[in-house]
N, C-alpha and C. Protein backbone atom coordinates (compact mmCIF):
# COMPACT_ATOMS: atom_id res chain seq x y z
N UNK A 1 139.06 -70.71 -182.38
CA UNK A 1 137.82 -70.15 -181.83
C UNK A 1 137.46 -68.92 -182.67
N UNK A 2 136.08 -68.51 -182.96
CA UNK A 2 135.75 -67.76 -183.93
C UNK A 2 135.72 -66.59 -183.03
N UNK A 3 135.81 -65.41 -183.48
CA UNK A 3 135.57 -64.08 -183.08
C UNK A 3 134.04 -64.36 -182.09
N UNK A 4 133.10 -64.93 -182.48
CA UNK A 4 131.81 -64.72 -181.82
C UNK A 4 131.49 -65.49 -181.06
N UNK A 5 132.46 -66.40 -180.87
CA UNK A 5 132.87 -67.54 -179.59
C UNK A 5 133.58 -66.68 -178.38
N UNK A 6 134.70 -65.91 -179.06
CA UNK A 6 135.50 -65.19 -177.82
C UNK A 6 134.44 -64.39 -177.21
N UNK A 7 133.44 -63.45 -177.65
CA UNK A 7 132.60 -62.49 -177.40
C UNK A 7 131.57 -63.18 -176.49
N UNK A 8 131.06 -64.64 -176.75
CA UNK A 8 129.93 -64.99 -176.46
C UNK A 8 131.09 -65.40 -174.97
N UNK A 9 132.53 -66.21 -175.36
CA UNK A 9 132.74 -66.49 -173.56
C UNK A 9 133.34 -65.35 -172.64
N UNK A 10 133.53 -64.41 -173.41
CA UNK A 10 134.06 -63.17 -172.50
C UNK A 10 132.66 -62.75 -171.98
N UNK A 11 131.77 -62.40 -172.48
CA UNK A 11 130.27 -61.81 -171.98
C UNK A 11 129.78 -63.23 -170.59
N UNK A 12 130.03 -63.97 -171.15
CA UNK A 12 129.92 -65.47 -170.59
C UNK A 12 130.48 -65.10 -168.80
N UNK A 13 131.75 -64.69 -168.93
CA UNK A 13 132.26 -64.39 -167.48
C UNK A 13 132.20 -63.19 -166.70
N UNK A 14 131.13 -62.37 -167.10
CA UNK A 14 131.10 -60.97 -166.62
C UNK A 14 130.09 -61.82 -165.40
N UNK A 15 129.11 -62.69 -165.78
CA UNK A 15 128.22 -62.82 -164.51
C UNK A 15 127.72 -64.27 -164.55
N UNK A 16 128.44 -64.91 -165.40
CA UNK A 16 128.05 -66.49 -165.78
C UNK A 16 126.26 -66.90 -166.60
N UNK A 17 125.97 -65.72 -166.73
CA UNK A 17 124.65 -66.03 -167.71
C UNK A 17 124.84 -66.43 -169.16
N UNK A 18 124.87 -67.29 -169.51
CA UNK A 18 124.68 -68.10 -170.84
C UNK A 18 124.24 -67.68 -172.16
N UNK A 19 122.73 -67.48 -171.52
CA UNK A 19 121.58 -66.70 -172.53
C UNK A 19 121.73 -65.64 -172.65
N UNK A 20 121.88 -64.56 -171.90
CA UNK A 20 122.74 -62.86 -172.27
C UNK A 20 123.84 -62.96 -172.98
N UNK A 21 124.64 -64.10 -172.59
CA UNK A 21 126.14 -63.71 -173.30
C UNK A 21 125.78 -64.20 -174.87
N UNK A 22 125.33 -65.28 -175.16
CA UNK A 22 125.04 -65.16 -176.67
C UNK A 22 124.05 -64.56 -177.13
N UNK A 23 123.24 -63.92 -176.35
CA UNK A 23 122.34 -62.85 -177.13
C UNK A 23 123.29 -61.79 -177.76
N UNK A 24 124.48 -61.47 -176.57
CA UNK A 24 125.14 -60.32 -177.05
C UNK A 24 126.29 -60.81 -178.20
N UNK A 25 126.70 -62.04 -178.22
CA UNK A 25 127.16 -62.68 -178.92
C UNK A 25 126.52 -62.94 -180.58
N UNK A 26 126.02 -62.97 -180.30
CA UNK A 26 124.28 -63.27 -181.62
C UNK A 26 123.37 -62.21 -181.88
N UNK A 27 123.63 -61.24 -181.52
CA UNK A 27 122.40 -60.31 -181.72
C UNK A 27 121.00 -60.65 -182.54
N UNK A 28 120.89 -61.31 -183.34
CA UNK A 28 119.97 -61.41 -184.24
C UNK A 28 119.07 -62.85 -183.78
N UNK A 29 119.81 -63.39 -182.23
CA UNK A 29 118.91 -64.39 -181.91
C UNK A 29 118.16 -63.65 -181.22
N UNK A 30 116.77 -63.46 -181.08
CA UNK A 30 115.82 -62.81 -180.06
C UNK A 30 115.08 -64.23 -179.08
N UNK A 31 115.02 -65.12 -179.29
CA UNK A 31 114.13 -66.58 -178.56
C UNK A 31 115.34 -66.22 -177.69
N UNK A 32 114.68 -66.43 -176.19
CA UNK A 32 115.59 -66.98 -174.94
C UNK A 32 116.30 -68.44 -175.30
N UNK A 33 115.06 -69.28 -175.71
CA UNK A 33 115.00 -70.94 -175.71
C UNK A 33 116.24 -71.53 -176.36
N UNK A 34 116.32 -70.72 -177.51
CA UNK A 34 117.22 -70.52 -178.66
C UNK A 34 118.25 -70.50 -178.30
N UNK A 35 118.52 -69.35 -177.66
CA UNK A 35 119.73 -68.89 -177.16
C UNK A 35 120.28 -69.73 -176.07
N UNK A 36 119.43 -69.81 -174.87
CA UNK A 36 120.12 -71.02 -174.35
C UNK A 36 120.32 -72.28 -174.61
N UNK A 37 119.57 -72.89 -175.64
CA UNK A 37 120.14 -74.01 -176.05
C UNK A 37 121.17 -73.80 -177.11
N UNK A 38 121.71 -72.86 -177.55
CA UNK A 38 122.87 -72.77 -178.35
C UNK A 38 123.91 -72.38 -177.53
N UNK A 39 123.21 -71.94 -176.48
CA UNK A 39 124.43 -71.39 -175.79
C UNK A 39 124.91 -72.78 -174.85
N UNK A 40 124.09 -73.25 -174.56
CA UNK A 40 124.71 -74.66 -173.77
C UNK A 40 125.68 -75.36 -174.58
N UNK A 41 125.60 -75.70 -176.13
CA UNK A 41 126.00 -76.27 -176.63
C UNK A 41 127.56 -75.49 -177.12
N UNK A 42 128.04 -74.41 -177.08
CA UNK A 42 128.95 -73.41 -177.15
C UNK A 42 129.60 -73.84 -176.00
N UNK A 43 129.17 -73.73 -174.82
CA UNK A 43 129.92 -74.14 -173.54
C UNK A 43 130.49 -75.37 -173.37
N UNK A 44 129.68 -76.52 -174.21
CA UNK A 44 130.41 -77.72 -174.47
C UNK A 44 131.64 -77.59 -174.93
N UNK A 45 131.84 -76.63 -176.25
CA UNK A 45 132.81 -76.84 -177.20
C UNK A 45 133.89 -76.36 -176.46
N UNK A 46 134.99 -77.60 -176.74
CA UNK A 46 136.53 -77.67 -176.60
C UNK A 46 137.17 -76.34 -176.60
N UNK A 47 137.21 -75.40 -177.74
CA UNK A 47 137.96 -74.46 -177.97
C UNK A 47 137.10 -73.29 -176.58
N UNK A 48 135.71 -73.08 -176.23
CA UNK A 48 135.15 -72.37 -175.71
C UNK A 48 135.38 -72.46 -174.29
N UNK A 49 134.87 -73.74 -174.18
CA UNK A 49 135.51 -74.39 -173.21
C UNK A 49 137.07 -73.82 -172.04
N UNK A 50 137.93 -74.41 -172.83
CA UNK A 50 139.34 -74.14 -172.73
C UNK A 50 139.71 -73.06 -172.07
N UNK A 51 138.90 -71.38 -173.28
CA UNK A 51 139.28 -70.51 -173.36
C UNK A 51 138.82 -69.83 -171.75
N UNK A 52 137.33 -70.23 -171.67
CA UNK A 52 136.80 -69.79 -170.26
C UNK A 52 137.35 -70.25 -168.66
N UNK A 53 137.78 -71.61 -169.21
CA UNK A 53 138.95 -72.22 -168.11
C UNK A 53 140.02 -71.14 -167.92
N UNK A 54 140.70 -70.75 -168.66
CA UNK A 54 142.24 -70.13 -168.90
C UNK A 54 141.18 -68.71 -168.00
N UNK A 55 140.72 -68.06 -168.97
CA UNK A 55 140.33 -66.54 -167.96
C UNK A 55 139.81 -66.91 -166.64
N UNK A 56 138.89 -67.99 -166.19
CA UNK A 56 138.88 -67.95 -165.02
C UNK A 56 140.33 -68.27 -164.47
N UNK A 57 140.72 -68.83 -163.96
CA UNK A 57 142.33 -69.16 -163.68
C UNK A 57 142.67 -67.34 -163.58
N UNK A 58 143.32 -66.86 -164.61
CA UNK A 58 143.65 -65.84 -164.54
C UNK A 58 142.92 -64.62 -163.64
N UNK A 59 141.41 -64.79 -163.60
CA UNK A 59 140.62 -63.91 -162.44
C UNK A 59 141.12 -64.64 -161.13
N UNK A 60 141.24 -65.41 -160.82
CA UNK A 60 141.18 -66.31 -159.72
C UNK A 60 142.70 -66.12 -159.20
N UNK A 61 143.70 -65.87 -159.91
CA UNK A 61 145.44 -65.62 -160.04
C UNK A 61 145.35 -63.84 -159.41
N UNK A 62 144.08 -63.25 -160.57
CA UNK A 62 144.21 -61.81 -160.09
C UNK A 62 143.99 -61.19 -159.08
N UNK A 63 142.47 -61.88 -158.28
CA UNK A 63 141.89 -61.64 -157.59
C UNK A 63 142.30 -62.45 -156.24
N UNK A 64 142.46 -63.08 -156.23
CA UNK A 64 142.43 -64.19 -154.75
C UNK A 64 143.77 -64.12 -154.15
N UNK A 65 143.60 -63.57 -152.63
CA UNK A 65 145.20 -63.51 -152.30
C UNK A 65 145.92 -65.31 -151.92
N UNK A 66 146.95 -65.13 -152.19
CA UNK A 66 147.56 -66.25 -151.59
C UNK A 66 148.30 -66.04 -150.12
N UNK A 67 148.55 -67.13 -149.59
CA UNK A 67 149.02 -67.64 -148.50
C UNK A 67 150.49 -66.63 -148.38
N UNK A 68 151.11 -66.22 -149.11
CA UNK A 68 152.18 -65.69 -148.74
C UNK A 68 151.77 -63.78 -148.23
N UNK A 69 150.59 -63.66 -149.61
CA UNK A 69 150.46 -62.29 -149.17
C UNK A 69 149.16 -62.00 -147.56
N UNK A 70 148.59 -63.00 -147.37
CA UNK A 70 147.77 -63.24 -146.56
C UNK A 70 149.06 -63.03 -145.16
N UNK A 71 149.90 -64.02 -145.26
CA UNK A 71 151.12 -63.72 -144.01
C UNK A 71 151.66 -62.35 -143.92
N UNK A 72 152.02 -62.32 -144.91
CA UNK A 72 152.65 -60.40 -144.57
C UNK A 72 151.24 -59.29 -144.79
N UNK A 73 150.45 -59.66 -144.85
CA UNK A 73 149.24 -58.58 -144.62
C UNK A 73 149.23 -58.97 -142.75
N UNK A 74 148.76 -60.07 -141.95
CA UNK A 74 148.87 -60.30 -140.78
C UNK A 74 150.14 -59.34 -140.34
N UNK A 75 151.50 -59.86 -140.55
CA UNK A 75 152.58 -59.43 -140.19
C UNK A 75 153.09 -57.88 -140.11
N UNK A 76 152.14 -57.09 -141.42
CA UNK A 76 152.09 -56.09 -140.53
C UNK A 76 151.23 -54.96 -140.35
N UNK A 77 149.98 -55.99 -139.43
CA UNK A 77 149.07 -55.59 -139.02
C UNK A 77 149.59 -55.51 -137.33
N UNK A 78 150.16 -56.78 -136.94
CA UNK A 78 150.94 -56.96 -135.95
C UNK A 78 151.78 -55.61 -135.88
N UNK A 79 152.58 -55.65 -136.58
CA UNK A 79 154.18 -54.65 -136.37
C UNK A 79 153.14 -53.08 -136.17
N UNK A 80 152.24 -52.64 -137.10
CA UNK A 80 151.56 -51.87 -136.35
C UNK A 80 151.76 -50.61 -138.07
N UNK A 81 152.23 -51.52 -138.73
CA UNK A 81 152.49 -51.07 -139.96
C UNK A 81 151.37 -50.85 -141.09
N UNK A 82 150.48 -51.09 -141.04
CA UNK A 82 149.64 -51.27 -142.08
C UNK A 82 148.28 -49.70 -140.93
N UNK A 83 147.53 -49.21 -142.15
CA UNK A 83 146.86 -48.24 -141.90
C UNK A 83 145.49 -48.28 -142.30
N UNK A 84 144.27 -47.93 -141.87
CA UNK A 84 143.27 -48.11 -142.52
C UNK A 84 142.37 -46.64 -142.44
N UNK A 85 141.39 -46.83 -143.39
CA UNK A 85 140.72 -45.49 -143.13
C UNK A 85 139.40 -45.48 -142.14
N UNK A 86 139.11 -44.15 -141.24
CA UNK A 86 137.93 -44.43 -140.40
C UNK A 86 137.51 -43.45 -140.69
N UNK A 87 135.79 -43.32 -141.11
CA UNK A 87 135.00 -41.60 -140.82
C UNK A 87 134.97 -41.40 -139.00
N UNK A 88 135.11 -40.09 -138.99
CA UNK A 88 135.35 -39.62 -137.60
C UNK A 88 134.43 -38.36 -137.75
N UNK A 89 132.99 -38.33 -136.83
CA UNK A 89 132.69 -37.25 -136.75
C UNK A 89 132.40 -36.35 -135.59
N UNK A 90 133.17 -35.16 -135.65
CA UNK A 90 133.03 -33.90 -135.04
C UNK A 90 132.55 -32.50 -134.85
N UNK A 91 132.06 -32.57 -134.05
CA UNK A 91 130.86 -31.35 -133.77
C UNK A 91 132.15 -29.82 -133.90
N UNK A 92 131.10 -29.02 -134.57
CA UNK A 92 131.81 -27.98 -135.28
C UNK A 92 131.02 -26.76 -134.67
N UNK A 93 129.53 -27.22 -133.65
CA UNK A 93 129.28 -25.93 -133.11
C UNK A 93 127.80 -25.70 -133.50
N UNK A 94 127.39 -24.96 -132.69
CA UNK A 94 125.67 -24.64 -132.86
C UNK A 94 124.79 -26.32 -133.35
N UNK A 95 125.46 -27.01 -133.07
CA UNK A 95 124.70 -28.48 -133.16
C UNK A 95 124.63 -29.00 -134.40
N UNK A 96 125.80 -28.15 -135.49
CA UNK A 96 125.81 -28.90 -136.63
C UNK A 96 127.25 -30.27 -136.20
N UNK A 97 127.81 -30.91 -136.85
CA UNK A 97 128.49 -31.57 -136.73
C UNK A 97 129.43 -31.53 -138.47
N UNK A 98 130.79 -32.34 -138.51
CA UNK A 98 131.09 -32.49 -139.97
C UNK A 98 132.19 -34.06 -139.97
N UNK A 99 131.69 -34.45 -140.65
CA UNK A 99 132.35 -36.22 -141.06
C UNK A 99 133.85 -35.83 -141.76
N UNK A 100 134.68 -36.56 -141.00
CA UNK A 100 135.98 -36.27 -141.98
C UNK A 100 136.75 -37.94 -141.83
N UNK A 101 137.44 -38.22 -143.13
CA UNK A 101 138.14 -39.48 -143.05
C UNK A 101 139.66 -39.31 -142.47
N UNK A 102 139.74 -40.41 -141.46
CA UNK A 102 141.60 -40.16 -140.91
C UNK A 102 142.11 -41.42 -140.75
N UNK A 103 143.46 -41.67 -141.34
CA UNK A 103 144.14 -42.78 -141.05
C UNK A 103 144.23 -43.35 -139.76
N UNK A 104 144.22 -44.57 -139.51
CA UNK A 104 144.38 -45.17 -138.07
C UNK A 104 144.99 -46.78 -137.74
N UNK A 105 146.52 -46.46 -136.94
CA UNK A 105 147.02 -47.74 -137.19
C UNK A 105 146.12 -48.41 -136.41
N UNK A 106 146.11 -49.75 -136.64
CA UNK A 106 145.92 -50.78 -135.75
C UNK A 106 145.35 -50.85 -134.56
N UNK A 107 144.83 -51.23 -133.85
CA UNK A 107 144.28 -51.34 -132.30
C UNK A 107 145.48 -52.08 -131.91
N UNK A 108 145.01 -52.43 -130.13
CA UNK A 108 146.32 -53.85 -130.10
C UNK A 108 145.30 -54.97 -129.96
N UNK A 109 143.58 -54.71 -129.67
CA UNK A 109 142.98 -55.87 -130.64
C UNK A 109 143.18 -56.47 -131.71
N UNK A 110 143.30 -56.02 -132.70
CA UNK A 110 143.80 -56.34 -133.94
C UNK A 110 144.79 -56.72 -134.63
N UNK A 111 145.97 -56.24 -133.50
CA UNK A 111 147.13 -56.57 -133.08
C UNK A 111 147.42 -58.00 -132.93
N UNK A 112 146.84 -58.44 -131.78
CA UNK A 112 146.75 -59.77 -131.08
C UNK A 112 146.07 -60.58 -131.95
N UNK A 113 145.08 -60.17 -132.72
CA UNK A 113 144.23 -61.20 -133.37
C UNK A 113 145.16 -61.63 -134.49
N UNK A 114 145.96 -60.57 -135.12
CA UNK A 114 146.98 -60.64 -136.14
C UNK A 114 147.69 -61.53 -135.90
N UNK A 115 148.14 -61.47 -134.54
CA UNK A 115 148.97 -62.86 -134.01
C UNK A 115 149.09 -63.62 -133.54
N UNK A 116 147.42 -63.87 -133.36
CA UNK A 116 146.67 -65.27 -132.60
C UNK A 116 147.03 -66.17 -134.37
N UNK A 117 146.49 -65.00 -135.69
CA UNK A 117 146.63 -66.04 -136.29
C UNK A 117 147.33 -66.73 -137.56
N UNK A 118 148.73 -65.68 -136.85
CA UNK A 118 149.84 -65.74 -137.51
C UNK A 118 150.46 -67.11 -136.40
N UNK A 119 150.28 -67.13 -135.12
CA UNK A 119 150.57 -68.40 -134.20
C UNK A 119 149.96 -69.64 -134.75
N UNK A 120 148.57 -69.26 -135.16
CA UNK A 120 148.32 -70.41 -135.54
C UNK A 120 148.77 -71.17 -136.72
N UNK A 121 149.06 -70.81 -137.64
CA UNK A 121 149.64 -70.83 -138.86
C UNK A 121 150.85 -71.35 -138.59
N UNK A 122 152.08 -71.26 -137.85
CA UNK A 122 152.95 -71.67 -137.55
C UNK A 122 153.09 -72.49 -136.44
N UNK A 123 151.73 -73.10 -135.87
CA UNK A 123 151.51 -73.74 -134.81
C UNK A 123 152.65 -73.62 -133.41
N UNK A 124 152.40 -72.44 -133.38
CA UNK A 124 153.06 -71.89 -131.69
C UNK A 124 152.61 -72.22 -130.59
N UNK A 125 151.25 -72.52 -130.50
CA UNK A 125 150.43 -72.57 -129.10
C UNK A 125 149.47 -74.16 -129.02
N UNK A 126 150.32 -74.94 -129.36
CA UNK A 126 149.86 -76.54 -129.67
C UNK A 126 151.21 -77.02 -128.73
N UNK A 127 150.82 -78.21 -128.06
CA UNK A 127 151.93 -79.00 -127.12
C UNK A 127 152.11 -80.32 -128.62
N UNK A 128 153.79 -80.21 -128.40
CA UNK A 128 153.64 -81.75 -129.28
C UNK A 128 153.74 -82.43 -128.76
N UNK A 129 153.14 -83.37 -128.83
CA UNK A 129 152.89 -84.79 -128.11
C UNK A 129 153.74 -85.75 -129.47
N UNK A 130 154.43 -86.88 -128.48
CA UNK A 130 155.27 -87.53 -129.46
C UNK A 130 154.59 -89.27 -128.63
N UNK A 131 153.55 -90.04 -129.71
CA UNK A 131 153.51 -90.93 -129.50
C UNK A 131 153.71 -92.17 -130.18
N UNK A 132 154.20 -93.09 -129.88
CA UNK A 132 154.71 -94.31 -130.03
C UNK A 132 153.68 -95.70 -129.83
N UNK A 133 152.99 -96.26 -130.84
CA UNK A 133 152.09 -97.06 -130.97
C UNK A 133 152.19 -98.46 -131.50
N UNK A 134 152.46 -99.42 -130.81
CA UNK A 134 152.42 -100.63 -131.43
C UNK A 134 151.11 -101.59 -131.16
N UNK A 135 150.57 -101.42 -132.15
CA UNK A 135 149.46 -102.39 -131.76
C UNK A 135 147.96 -103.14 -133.17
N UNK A 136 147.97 -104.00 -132.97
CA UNK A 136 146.83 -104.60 -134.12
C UNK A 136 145.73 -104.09 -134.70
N UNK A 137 145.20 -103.54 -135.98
CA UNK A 137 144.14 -103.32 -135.48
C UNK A 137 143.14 -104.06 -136.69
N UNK A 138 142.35 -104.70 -135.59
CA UNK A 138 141.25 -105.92 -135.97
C UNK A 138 139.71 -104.94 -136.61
N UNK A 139 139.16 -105.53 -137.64
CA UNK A 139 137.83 -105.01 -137.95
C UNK A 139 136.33 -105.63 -138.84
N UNK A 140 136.03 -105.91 -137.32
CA UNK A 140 134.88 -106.79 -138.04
C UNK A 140 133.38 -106.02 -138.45
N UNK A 141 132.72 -106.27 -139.60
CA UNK A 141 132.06 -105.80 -140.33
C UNK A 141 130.32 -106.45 -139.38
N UNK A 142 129.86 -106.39 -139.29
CA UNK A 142 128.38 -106.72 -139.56
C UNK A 142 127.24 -106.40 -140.25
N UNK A 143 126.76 -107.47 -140.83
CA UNK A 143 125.71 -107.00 -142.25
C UNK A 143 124.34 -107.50 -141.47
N UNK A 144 124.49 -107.60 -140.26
CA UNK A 144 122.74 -107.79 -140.04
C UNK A 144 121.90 -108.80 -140.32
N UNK A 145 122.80 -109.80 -140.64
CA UNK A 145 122.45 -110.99 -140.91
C UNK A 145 121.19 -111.76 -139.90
N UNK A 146 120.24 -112.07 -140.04
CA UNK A 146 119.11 -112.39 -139.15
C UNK A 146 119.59 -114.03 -138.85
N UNK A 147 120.12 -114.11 -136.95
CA UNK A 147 120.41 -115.61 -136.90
C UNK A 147 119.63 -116.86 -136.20
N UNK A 148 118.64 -116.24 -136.45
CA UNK A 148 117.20 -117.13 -136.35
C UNK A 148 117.36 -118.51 -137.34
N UNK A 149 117.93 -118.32 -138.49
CA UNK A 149 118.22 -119.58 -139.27
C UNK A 149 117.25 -119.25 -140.58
């Protein structure tokens, strides 16, 4: 991949515009028309291609929580462990007031919801039903056949 391939697909993933990224890629193309039809054809290519696959992946690796950290973020929201920030404002007198930020664990709303759906996840609050089925099963089609003849 050429230097002005990497440039055109790195610009490429800041916001997925095509025609900006090889403008900035190309400087010396000024036509939109131009640009996006060269730039479509860049996005085809294998090596460009590839490369924009691999960084998304890697945004998507960086950014997106998974299932394990999603459980222990719940877990301890529950335990009462985890903290968040709230503006809190208080009157200071003669009818001015002043905003200040303060840590604050958990509600036990938030609590419970933590472990409505940490239950659910581990299916705690489902009856298992254990059933046992022996039986045929027949399936006839109809096409609407007109039987007038």
């Amino acid at each position: 991949m050429t230097e002005k391939q990497k440039i055109f697909a790195d610009e490429y993933l800041i916001d997925l515009n095509a025609t900006r990224a090889y403008k900035v890629a190309y400087p010396n193309v000024k036509n939109d028309a131009v640009a996006a039809a060269a730039a479509a054809r860049l996005l085809r290519n294998v090596k460009v291609k590839n490369y924009i696959a691999e960084q998304m992946e890697k945004i998507h690796n960086e950014k997106t929580a998974d299932a394990q950290e999603v459980i222990e973020y719940l877990t301890s929201v529950l335990r009462g462990e985890s903290t968040a920030q709230e503006i809190v404002v208080e009157g200071t007198g003669d009818g001015c007031s002043e905003a200040r930020t303060m840590e604050k664990s958990p509600s036990e709303k938030e609590k419970l919801k933590a472990a409505e759906l940490l239950g659910k996840r581990y299916a705690l609050f489902t009856d298992k039903v254990e059933t046992d089925v022996d039986m045929d099963l027949n399936i006839t089609i109809d096409y609407g056949e007109d039987d007038t003849g």
